[in-house]
Protein backbone atom coordinates (compact mmCIF):
# COMPACT_ATOMS: atom_id res chain seq x y z
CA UNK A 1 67.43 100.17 93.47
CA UNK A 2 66.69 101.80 90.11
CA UNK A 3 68.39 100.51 87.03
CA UNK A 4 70.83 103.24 86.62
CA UNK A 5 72.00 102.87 90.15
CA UNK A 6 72.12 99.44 89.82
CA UNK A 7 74.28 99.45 86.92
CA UNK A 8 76.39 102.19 88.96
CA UNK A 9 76.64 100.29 92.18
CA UNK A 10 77.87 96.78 90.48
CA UNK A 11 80.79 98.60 88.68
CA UNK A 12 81.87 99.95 91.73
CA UNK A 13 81.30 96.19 93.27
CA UNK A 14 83.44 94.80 90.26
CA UNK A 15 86.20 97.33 90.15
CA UNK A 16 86.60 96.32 94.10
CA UNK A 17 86.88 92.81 94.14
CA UNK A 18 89.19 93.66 91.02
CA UNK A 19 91.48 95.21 94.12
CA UNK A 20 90.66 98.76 92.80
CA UNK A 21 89.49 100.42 95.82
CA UNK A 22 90.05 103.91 95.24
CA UNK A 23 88.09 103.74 92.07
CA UNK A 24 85.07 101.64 93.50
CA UNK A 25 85.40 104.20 96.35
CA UNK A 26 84.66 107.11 93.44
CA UNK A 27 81.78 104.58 91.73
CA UNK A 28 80.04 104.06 95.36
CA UNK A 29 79.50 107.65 96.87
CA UNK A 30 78.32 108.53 93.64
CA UNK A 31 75.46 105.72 94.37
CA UNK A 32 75.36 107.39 97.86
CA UNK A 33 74.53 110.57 96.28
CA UNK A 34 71.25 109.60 94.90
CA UNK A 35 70.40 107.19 97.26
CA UNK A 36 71.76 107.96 101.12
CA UNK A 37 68.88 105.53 102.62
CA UNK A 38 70.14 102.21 100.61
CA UNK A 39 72.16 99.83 103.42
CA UNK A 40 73.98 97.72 100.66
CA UNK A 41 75.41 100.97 98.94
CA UNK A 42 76.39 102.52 102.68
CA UNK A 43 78.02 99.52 103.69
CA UNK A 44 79.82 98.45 100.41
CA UNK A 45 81.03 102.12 100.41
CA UNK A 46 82.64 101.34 104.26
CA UNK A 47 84.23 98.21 102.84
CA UNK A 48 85.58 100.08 99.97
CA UNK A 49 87.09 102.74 101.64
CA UNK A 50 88.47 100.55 104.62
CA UNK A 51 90.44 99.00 101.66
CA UNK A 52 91.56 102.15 100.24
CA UNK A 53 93.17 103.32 103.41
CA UNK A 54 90.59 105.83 105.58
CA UNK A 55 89.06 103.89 108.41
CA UNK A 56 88.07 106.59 109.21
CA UNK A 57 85.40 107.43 106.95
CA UNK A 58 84.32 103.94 107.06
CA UNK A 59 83.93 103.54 110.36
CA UNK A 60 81.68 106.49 110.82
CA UNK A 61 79.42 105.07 108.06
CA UNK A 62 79.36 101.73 110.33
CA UNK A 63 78.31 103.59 112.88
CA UNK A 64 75.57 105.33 110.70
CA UNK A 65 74.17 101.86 109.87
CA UNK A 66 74.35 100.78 113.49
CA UNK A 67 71.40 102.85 114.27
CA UNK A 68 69.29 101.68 111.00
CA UNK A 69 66.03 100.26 111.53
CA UNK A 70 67.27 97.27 109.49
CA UNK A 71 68.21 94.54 111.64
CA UNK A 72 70.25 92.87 109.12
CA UNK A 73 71.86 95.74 108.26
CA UNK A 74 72.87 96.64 111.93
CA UNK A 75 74.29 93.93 112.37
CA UNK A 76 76.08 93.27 109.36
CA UNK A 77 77.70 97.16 110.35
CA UNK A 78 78.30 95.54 114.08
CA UNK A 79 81.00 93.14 112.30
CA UNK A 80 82.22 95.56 110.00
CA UNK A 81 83.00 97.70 112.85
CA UNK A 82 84.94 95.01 114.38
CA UNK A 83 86.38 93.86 110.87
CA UNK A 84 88.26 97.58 110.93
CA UNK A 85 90.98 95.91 113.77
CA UNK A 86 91.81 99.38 114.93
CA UNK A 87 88.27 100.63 115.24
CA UNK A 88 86.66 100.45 119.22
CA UNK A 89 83.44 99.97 119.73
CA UNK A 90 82.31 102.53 122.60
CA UNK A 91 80.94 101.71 126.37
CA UNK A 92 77.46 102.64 125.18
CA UNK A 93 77.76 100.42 121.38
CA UNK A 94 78.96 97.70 123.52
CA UNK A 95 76.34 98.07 126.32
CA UNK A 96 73.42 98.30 123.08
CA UNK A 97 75.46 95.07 121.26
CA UNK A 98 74.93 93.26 125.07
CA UNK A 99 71.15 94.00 124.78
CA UNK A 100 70.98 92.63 121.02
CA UNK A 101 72.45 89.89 121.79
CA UNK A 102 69.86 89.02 124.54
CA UNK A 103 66.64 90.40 122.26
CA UNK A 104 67.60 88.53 118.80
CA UNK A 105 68.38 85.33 119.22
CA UNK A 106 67.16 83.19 116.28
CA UNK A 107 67.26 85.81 113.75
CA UNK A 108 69.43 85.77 110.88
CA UNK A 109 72.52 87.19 110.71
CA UNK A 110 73.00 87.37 114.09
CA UNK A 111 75.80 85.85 114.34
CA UNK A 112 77.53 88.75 112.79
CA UNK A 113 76.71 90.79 116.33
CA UNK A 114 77.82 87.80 118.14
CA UNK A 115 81.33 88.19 116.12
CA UNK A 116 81.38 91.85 116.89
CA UNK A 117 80.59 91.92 120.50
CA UNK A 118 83.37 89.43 121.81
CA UNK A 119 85.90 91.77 119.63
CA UNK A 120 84.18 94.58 121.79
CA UNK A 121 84.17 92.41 125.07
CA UNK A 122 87.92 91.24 124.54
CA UNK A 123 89.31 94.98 123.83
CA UNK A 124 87.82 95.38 127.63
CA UNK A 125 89.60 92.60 128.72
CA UNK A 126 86.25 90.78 129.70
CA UNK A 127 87.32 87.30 127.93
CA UNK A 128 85.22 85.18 129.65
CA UNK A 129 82.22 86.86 127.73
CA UNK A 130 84.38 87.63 124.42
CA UNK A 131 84.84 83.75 124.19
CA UNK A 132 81.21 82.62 125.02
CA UNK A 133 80.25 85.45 122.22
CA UNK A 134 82.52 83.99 119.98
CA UNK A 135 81.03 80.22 120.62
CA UNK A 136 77.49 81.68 120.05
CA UNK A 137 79.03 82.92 116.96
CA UNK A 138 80.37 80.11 115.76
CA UNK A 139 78.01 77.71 116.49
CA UNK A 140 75.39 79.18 114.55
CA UNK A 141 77.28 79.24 111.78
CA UNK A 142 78.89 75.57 111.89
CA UNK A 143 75.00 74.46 111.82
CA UNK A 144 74.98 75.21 107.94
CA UNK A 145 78.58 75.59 107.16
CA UNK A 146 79.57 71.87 108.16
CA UNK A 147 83.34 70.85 107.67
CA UNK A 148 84.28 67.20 106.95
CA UNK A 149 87.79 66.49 108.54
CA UNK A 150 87.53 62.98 106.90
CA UNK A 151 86.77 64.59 103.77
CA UNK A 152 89.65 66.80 103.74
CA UNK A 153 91.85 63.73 105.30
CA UNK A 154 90.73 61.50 101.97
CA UNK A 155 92.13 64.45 99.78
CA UNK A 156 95.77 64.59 101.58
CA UNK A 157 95.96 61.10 101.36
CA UNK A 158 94.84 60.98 97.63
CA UNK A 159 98.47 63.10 97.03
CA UNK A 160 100.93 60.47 98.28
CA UNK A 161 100.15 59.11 94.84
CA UNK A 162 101.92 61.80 93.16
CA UNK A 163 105.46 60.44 92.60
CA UNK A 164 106.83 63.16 90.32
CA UNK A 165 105.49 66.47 88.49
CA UNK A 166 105.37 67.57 84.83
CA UNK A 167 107.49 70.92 83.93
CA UNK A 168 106.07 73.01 82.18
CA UNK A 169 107.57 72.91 78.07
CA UNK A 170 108.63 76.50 77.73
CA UNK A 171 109.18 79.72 80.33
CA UNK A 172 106.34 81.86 80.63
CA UNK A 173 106.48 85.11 79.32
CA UNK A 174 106.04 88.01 81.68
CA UNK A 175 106.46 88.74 85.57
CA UNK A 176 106.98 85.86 87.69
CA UNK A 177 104.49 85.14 90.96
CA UNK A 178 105.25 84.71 94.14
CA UNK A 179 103.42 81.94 95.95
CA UNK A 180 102.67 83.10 99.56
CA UNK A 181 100.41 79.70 101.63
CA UNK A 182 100.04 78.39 104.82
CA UNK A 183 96.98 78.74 107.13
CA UNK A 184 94.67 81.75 107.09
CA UNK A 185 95.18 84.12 109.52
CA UNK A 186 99.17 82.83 110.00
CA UNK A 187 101.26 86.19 108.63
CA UNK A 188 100.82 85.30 104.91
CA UNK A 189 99.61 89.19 104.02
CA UNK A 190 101.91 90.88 106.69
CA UNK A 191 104.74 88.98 103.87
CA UNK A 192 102.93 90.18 101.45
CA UNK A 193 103.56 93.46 101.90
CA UNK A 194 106.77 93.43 103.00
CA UNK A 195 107.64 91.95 99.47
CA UNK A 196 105.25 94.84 97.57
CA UNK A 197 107.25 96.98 99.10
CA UNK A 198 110.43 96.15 97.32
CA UNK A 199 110.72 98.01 94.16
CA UNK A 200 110.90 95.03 91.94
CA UNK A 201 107.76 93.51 92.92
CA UNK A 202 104.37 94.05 92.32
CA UNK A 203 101.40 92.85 95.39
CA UNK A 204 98.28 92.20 93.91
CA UNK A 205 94.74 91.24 96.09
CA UNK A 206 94.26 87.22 96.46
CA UNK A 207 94.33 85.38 93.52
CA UNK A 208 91.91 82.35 93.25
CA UNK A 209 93.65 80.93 89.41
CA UNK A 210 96.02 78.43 90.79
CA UNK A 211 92.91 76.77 92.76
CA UNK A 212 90.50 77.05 89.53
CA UNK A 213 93.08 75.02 87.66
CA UNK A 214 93.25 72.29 90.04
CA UNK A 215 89.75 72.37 90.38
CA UNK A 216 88.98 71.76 86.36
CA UNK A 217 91.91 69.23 86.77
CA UNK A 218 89.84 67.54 89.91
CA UNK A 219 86.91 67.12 87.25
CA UNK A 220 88.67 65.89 84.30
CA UNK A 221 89.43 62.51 86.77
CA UNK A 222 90.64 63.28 90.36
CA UNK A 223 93.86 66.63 90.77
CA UNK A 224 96.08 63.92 91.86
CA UNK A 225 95.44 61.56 89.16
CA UNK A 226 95.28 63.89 86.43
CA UNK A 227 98.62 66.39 87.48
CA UNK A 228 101.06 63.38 87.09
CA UNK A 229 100.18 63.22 83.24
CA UNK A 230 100.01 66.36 82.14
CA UNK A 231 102.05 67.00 79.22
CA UNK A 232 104.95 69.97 79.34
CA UNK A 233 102.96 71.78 76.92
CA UNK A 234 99.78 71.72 78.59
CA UNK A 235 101.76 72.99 81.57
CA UNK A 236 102.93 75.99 79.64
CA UNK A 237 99.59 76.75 78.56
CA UNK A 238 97.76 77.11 82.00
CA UNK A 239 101.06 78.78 83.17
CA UNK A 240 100.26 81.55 80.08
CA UNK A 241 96.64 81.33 81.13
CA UNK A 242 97.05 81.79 84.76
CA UNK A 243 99.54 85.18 83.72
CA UNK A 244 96.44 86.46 81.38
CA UNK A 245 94.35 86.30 84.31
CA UNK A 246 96.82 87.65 86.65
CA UNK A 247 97.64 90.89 84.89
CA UNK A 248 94.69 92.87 85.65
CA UNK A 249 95.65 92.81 88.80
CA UNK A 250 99.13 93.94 87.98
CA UNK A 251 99.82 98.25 88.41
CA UNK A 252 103.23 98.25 87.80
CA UNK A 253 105.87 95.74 85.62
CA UNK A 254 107.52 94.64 88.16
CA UNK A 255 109.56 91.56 87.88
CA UNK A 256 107.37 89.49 90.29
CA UNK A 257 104.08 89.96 91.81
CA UNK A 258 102.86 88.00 95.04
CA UNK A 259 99.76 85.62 94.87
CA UNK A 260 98.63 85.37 98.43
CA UNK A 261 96.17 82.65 98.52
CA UNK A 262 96.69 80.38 101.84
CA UNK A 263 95.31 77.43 100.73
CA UNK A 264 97.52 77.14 97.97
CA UNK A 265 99.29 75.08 100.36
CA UNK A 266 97.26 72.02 98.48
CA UNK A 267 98.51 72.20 94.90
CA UNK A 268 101.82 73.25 95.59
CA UNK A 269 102.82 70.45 93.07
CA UNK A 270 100.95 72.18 90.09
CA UNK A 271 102.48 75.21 91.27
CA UNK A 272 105.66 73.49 90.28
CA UNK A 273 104.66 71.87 86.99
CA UNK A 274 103.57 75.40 85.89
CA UNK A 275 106.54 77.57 87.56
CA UNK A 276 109.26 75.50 87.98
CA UNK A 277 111.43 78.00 89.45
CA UNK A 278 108.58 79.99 91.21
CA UNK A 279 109.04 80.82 95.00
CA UNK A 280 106.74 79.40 97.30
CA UNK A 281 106.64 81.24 100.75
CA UNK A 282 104.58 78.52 103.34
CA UNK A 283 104.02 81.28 106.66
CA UNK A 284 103.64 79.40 109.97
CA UNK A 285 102.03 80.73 112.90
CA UNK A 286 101.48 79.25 116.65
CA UNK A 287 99.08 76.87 116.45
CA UNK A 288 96.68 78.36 119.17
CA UNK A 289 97.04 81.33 118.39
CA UNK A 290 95.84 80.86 115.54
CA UNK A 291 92.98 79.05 116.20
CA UNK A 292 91.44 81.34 118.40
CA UNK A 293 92.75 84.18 115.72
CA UNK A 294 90.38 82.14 113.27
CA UNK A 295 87.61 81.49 116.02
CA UNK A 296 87.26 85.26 116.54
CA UNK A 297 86.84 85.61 112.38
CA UNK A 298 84.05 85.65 110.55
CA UNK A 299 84.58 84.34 107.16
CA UNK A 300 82.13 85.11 104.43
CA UNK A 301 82.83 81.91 102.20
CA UNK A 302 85.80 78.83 102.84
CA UNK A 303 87.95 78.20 106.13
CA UNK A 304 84.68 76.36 107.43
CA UNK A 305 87.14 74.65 109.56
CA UNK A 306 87.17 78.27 111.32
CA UNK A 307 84.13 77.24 113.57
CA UNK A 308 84.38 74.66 115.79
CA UNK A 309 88.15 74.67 117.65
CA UNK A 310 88.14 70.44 116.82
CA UNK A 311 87.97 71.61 113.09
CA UNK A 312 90.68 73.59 113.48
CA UNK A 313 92.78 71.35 115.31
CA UNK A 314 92.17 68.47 112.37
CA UNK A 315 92.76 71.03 109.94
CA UNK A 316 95.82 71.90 110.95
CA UNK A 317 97.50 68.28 111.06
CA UNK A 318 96.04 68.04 107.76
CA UNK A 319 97.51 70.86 106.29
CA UNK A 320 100.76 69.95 107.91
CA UNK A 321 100.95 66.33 106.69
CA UNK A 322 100.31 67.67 102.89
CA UNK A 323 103.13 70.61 103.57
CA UNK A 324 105.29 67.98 104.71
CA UNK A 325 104.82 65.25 101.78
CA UNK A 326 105.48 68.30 99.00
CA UNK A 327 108.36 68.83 101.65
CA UNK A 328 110.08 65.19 100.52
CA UNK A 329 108.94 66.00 97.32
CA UNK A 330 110.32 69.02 96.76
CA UNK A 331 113.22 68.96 99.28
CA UNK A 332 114.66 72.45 99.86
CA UNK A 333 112.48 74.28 97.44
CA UNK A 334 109.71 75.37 99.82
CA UNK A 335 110.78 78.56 102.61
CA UNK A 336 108.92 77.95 105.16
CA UNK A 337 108.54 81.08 107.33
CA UNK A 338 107.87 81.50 111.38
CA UNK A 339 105.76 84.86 111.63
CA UNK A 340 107.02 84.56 115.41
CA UNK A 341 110.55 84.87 113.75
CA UNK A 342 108.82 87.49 110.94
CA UNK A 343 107.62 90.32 113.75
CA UNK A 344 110.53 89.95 116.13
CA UNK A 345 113.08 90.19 113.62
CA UNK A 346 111.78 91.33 110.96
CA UNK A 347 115.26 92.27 109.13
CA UNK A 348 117.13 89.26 109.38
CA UNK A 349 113.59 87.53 107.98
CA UNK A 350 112.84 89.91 105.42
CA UNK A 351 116.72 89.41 104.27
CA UNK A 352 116.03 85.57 104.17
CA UNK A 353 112.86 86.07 102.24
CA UNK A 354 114.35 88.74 99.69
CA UNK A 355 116.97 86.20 99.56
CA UNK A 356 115.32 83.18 98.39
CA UNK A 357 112.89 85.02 96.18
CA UNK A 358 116.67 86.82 94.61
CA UNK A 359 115.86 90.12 95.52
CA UNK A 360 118.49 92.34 96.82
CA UNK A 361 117.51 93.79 100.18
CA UNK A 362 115.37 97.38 100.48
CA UNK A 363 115.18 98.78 103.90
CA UNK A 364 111.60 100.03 102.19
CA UNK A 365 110.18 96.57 102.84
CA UNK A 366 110.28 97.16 106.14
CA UNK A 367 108.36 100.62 106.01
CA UNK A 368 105.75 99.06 104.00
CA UNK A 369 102.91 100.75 106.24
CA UNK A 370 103.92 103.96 104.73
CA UNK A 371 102.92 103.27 101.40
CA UNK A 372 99.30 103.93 99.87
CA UNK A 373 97.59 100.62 98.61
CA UNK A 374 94.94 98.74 98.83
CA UNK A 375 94.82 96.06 100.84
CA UNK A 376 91.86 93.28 101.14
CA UNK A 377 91.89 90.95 103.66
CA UNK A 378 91.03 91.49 107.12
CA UNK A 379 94.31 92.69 108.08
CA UNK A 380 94.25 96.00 106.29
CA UNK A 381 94.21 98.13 109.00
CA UNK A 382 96.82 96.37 110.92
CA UNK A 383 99.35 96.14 108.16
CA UNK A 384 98.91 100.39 107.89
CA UNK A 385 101.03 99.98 111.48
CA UNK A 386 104.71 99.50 111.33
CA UNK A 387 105.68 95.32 112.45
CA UNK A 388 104.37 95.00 116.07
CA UNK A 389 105.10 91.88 118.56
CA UNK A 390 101.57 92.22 120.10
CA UNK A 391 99.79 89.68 117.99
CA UNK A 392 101.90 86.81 119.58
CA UNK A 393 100.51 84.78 122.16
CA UNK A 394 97.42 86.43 121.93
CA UNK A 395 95.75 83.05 122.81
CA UNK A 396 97.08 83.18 126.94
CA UNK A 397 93.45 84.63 128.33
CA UNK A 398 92.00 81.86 126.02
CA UNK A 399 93.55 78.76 126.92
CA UNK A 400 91.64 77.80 129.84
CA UNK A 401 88.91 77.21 127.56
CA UNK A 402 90.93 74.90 125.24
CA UNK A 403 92.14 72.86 127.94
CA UNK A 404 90.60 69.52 125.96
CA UNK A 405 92.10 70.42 123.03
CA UNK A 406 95.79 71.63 124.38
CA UNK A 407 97.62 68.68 124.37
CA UNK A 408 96.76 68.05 120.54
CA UNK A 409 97.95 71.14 119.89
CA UNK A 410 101.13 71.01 121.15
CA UNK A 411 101.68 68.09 119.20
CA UNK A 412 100.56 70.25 115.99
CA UNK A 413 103.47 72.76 117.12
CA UNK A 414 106.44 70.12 117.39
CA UNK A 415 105.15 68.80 113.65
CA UNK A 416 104.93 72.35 112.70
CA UNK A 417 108.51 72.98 114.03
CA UNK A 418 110.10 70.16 111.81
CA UNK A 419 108.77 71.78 108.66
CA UNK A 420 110.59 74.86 110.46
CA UNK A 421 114.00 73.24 110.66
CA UNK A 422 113.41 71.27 107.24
């Protein structure tokens, strides 16, 4: 790529993972312009205008790259095909995927075809060979994307030692966040964007601050050890700098703004020593369901736990044993949200969420599919739809391969279903 291009295609990379879609959308053909043969610029240009709202467009330049000579390329366009949700792959694509799949084992990046072709299998109800896809998948990537349960166990555990929380000295100036957690892939953008769609708030792309202060607190001595004694004015200065970081991600001034970033979940307590009075929205899903909605995922960086169905499991009673000690913490001051409840009725929970965040309710936030923004996660094309029932028990055809693994999940759904009822 020549320099000028270069220069050209990283803006438009910036100004998307800024959440500016439309604009990176503008930087990228441009790139396309003077250089139509470039795979990175083609499919950066699909991702960008996926986000901005035409599928469309981006699926026919998936396609495009499907037929490149570039094997890495293919199939990183196989998975971005399959990323779109509403996209289908064709009886021929998913005869030619079948073929890969049997030619290119061992190469890299194939998992990414693996990923695409049980999407392609399971939209053709063949879910014997959409699961053994999705193992092939996974299993190559677990191999260098390892996930410690015992690790992750050692850090829950190191947060029982957290008696009580600093508040932060002074209120921050400026529009107050939102705190939307909970497991990935569990409902947290589908609330989201039923709270950007209420005219006094603001939804912004996922926000990583909250997690980069705990992280510089987890090197100055250990998160646990070093939240207890911060002082209130160091609490109202990372509030301040966390709202400095926040606002270029802020379009409008609305009185709040949503930070959707699931694992949140772990510093919920420094959530509360720098917003005291912020709400935190925890979004709980059916256990299976969302495993296998993970195991069918391919995630570029974190949720490592994604890619063996064990991980999962562990993950999940870890995540619930942390949710339920800032539960006794913070009695009462945590919603915690059932997206089965969210998508079947989606009124009375959208009333109970406006409610606790004190927002009057806006029949809008139920309509939110028909407004124009960007959205970044991999259910952008499925939140352009209005609320839909079809993404529950979506784990029935799967099942028979978790039958190990069953019984410890329905012991993950009666934990879950305290924190419900808390």
């Amino acid at each position: 790529m020549k320099p000028g291009l270069r220069e050209r295609f990283e803006k438009g990379i910036r100004l998307f993972d800024l959440g500016r879609a439309e604009n990176a959308v503008t930087e990228l053909e441009a790139c396309r312009q003077q250089d139509r043969d470039d795979p990175q610029i083609t499919l950066n240009l699909g991702h960008a205008l996926a986000a901005a709202g035409d599928p469309e467009s981006a699926a026919a330049l998936y396609r495009e790259l499907m037929q490149s000579p570039d094997e890495q390329a293919l199939f990183a366009a196989c998975w971005s095909l399959a990323d779109l949700k509403g996209a289908r792959f064709t009886s021929g694509e998913t005869k030619r995927m079948t073929e890969l799949a049997g030619t290119s084992r061992g190469r890299p990046g194939r998992f990414l075809l693996m990923f695409a072709l049980g999407q392609a299998l399971d939209s053709q109800q063949d879910h014997a060979g959409a699961f053994q896809a999705w193992r092939e998948a996974n299993d190559e990537v677990a191999e260098s994307r390892p996930f410690s349960p015992a690790a992750w166990r050692n850090l829950a555990d190191t947060l029982r030692s957290i008696r009580d929380v600093p508040r932060a000295a002074s209120v921050a100036q400026g529009p107050k966040p939102v705190f939307i957690v909970g497991m990935p892939r569990s409902g947290s953008t589908l609330v989201e964007q039923i709270l950007g769609a209420h005219s006094a708030v603001q939804a912004t792309s996922e926000l990583p601050f909250i997690e980069n202060i705990a992280r510089s607190l987890d090197r100055q001595g250990g998160f646990a050890a070093r939240l207890p004694l911060l002082s209130g004015e160091a609490c109202a200065r990372a509030a301040e700098s966390y709202l400095a970081q926040a606002r270029p991600f802020l379009e409008t001034p609305a009185a709040l703004f949503t930070d959707k970033w699931p694992n949140n979940f772990w510093y919920i307590g420094l959530i509360r020593a720098l917003f005291p009075d912020a709400p935190v929205i925890n979004v709980i899903r059916d256990p299976v369901d969302n495993a296998i909605g993970v195991y069918r995922q391919y995630f570029s960086h974190g949720n490592e736990h994604s890619f063996r169905l064990e991980w999962t499991a562990a993950y999940w009673e870890i995540y619930l044993d942390v949710m339920q000690f800032w539960e006794s913490l913070f009695s009462g001051q945590i919603l915690h949200l059932a997206y089965r409840d969210l998508v079947k009725e989606p009124e009375n929970e959208a009333r109970r969420v406006g409610n606790y965040c004190g927002l009057p309710f806006e029949a809008e936030t139920l309509d939110f599919h028909r407004r124009e923004r960007t959205v970044m996660t991999p259910s952008a094309q499925q939140l352009r739809q209005p609320i839909y029932t079809t993404a529950l028990d979506t784990s029935r055809p799967y099942r028979p391969h978790l039958q190990d693994l069953l019984p410890r999940f329905e012991s993950i759904a009666e934990k879950a279903g305290t924190l419900l009822h808390a």
